[in-house]
Protein backbone atom coordinates (compact mmCIF):
# COMPACT_ATOMS: atom_id res chain seq x y z
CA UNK A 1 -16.46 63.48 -2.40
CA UNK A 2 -12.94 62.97 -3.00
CA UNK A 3 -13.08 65.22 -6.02
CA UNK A 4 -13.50 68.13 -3.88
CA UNK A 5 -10.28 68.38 -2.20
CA UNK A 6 -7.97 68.01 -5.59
CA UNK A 7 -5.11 69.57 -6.11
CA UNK A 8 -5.47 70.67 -9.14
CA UNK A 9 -7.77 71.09 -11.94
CA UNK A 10 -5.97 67.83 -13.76
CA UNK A 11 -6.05 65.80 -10.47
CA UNK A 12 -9.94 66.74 -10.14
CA UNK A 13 -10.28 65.52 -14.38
CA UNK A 14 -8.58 62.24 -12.76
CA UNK A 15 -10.72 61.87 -9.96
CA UNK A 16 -13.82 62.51 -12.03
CA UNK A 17 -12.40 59.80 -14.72
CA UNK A 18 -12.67 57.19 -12.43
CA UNK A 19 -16.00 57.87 -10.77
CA UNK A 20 -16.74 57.51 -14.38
CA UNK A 21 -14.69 54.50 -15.29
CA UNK A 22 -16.40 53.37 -11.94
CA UNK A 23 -20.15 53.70 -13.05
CA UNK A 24 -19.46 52.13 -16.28
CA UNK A 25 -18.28 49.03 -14.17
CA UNK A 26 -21.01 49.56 -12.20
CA UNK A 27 -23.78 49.13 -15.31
CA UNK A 28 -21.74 45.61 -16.07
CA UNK A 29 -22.82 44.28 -12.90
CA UNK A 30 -26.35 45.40 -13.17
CA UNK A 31 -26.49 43.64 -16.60
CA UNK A 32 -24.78 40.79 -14.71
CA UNK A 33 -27.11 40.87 -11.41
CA UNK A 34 -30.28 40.77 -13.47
CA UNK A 35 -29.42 37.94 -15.85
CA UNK A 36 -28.63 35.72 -13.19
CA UNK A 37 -32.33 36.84 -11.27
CA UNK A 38 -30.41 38.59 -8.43
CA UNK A 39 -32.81 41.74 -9.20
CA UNK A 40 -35.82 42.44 -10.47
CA UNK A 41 -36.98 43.62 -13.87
CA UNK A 42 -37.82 46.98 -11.79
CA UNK A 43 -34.72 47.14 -10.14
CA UNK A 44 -32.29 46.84 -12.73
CA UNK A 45 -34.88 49.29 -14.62
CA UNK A 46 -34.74 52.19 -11.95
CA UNK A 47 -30.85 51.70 -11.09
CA UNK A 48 -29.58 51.66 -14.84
CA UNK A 49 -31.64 54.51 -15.39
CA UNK A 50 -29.86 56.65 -12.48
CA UNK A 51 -26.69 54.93 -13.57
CA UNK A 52 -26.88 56.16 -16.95
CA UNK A 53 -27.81 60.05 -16.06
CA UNK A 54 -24.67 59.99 -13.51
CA UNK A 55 -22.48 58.56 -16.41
CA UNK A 56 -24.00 61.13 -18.67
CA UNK A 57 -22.95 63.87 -16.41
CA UNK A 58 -19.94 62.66 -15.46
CA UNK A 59 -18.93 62.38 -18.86
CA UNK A 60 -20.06 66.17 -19.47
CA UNK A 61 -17.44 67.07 -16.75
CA UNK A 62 -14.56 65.27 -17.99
CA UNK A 63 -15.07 66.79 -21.39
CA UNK A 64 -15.84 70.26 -19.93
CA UNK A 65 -13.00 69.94 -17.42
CA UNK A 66 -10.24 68.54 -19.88
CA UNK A 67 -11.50 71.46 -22.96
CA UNK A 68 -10.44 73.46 -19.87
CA UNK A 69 -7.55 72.42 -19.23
CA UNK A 70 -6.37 72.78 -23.05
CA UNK A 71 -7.15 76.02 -23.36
């Protein structure tokens, strides 16, 4: 994970905004790959649900990371 090897703890709140930013995108195109039948009910079902608890906890560690930072 390129997260690990930041520089600092502002470059690692970067990194982690983007993986972030990047799962977000990533829940578009599951919305988008089962509305045109590309996947399953079942599919999409299983994947948004992982999805969603990786965007939960990546938004836990840009909050965390960032009250952090400002302290």
């Amino acid at each position: 994970m390129e997260a690990e090897h930041a520089i600092s703890k502002k470059d690692f709140l970067l990194k982690m905004y983007i993986a972030y930013k990047e799962c977000n995108e990533t829940l578009y195109w599951l919305d988008l790959l089962k509305e045109v039948g590309y996947i399953s009910g079942n599919q999409y079902d299983f994947m948004k649900s992982r999805c969603t608890e990786i965007e939960k906890m990546l938004a836990a560690i840009t909050r965390t990371t960032k009250s952090r930072i400002n302290s």
